[in-house]
C-alpha atoms as a PDB file:
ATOM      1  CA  UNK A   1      26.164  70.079 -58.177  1.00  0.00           C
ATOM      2  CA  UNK A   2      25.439  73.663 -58.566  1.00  0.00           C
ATOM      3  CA  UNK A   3      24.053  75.926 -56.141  1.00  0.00           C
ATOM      4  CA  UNK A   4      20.483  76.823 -58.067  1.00  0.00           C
ATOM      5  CA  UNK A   5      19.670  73.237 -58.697  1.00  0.00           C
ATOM      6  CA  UNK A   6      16.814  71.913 -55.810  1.00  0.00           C
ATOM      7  CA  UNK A   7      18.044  69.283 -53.701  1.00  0.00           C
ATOM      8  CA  UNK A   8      16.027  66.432 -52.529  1.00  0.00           C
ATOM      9  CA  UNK A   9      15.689  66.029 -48.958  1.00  0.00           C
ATOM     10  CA  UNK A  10      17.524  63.606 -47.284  1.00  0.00           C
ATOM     11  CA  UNK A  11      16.167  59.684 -46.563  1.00  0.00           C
ATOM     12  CA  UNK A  12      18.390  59.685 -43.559  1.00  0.00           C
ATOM     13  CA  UNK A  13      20.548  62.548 -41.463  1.00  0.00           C
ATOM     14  CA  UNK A  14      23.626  61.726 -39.128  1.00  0.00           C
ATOM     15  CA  UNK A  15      23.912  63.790 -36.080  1.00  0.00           C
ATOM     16  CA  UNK A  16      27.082  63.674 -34.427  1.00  0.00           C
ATOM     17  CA  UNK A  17      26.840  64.009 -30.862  1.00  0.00           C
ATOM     18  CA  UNK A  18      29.253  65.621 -28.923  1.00  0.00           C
ATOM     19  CA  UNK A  19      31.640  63.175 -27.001  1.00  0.00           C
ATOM     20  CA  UNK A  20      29.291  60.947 -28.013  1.00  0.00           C
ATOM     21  CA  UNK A  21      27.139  58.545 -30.566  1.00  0.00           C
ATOM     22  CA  UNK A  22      26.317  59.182 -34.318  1.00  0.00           C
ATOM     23  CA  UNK A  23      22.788  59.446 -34.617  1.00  0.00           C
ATOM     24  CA  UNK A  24      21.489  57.830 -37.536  1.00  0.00           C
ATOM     25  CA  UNK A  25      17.004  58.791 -38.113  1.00  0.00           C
ATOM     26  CA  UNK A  26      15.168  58.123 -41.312  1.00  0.00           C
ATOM     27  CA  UNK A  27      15.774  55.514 -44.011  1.00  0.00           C
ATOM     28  CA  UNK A  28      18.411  54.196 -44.246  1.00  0.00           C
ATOM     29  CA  UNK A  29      20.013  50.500 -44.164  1.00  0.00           C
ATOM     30  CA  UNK A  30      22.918  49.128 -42.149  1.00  0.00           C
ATOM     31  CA  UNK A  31      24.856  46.350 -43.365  1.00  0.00           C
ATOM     32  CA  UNK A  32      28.231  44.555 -42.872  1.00  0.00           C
ATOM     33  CA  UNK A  33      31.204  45.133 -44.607  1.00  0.00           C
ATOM     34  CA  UNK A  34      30.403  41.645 -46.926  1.00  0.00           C
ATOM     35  CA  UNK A  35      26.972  43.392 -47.578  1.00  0.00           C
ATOM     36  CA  UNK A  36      24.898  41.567 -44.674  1.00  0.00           C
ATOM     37  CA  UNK A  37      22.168  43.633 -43.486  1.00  0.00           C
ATOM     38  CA  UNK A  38      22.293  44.408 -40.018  1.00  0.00           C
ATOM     39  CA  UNK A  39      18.758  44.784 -38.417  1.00  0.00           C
ATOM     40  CA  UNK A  40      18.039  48.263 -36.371  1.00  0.00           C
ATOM     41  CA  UNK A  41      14.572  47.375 -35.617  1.00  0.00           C
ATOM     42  CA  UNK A  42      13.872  50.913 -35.554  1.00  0.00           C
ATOM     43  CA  UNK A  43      13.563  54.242 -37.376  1.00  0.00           C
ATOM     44  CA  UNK A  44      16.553  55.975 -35.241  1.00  0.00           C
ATOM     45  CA  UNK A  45      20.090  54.447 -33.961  1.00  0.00           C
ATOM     46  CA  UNK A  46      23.233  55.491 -32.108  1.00  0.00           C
ATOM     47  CA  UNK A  47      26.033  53.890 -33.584  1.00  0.00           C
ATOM     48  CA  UNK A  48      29.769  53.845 -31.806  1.00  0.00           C
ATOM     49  CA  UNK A  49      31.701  56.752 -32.682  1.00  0.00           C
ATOM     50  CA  UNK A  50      34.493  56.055 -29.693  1.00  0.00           C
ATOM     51  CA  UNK A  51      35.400  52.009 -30.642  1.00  0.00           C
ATOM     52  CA  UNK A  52      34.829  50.507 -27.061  1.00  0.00           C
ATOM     53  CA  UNK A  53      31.135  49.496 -27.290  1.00  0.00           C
ATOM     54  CA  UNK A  54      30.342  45.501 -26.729  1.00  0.00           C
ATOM     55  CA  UNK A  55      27.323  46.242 -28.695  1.00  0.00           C
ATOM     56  CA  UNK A  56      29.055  47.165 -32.267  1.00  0.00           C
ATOM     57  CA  UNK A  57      28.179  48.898 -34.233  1.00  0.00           C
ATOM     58  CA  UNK A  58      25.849  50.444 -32.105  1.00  0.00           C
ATOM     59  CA  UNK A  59      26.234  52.891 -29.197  1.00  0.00           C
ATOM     60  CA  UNK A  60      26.074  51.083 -25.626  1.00  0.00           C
ATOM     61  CA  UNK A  61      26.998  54.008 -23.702  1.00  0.00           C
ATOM     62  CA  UNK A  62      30.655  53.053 -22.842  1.00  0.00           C
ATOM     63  CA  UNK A  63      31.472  56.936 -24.394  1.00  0.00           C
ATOM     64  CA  UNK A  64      31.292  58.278 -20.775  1.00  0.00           C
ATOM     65  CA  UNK A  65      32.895  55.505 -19.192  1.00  0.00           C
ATOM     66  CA  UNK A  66      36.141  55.939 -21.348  1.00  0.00           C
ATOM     67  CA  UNK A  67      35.670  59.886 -21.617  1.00  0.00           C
ATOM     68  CA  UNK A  68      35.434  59.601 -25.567  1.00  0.00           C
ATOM     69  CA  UNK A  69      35.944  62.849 -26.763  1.00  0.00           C
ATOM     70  CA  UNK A  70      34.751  64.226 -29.958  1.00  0.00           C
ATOM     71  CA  UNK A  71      33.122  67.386 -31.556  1.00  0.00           C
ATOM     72  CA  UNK A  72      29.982  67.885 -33.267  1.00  0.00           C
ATOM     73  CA  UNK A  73      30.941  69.759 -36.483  1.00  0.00           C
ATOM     74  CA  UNK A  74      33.489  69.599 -39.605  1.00  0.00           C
ATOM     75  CA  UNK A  75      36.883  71.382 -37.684  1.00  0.00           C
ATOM     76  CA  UNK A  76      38.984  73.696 -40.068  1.00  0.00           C
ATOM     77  CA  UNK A  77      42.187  72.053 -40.501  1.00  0.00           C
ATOM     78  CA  UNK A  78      44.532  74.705 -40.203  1.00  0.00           C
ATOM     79  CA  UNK A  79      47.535  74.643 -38.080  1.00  0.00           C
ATOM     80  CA  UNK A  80      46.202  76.916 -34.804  1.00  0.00           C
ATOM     81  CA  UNK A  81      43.205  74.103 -35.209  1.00  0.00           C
ATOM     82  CA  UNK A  82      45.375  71.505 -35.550  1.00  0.00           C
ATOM     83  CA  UNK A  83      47.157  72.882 -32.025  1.00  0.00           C
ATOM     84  CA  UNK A  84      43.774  73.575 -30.405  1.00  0.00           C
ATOM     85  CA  UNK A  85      42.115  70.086 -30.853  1.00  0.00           C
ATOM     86  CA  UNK A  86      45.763  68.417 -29.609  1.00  0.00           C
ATOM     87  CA  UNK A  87      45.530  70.815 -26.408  1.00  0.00           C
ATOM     88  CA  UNK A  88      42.225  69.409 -25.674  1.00  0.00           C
ATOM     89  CA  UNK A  89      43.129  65.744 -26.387  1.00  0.00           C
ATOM     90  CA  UNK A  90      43.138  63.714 -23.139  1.00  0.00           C
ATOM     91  CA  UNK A  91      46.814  62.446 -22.238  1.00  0.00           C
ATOM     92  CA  UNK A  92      48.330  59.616 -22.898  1.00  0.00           C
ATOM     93  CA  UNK A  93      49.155  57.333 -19.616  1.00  0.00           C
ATOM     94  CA  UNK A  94      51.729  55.008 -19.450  1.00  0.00           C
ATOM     95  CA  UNK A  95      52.850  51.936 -17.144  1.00  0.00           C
ATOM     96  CA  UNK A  96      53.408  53.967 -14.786  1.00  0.00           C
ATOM     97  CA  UNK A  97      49.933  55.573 -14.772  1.00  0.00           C
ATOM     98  CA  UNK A  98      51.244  59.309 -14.757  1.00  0.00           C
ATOM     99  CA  UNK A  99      49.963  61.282 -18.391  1.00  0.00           C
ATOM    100  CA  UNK A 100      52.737  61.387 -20.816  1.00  0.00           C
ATOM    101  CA  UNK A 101      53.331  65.154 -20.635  1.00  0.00           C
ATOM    102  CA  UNK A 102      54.538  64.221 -17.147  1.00  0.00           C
ATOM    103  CA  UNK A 103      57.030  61.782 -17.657  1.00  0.00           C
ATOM    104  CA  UNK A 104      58.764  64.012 -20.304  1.00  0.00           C
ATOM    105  CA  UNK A 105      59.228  66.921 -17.778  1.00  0.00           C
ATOM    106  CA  UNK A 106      61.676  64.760 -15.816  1.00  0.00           C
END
């Protein structure tokens, strides 16, 4: 679409929120893969962003619990981004319960 054409406004915005939900406000409709709609009862809902909620597809709060971490905007995807998001990724822990980059230092 070109830039000097007006845009509507939006029915609905997603806010991502960092470590946490997506925040879905205005109107919109949820539904299931097969096309069932899923009831929000409201305006405004968080819906999981980190995969560990028991309340799917909405947010339950579990985020902190499991130290979800995610940003807030569209990330570049260059190569020095690409290294920066991996530095901040949390480690991976194994059966032995030390973080990965431990066990390879042996």
């Amino acid at each position: 679409m070109p830039d000097d054409e007006p845009t509507a406004p939006a029915a609905a915005t997603i806010t991502p929120y960092q470590d946490g939900p997506l925040l879905v406000r205005g109107d919109f409709a949820l539904v299931t893969p097969d096309g069932q709609r899923i009831d929000t009862r409201r305006g405004t809902v968080a819906l999981c962003r980190c995969g560990k909620s028991a309340l799917k597809p909405f947010c339950d709060g579990t985020h902190k619990a499991v130290r979800f971490r995610a940003g807030t905007d569209r990330e570049a995807r260059g190569p020095a981004q690409a290294a920066e998001r991996t530095a901040r990724a949390p480690a991976t822990v194994r059966n032995d319960e030390r973080p990965a980059a431990q066990l390879s230092s042996r």
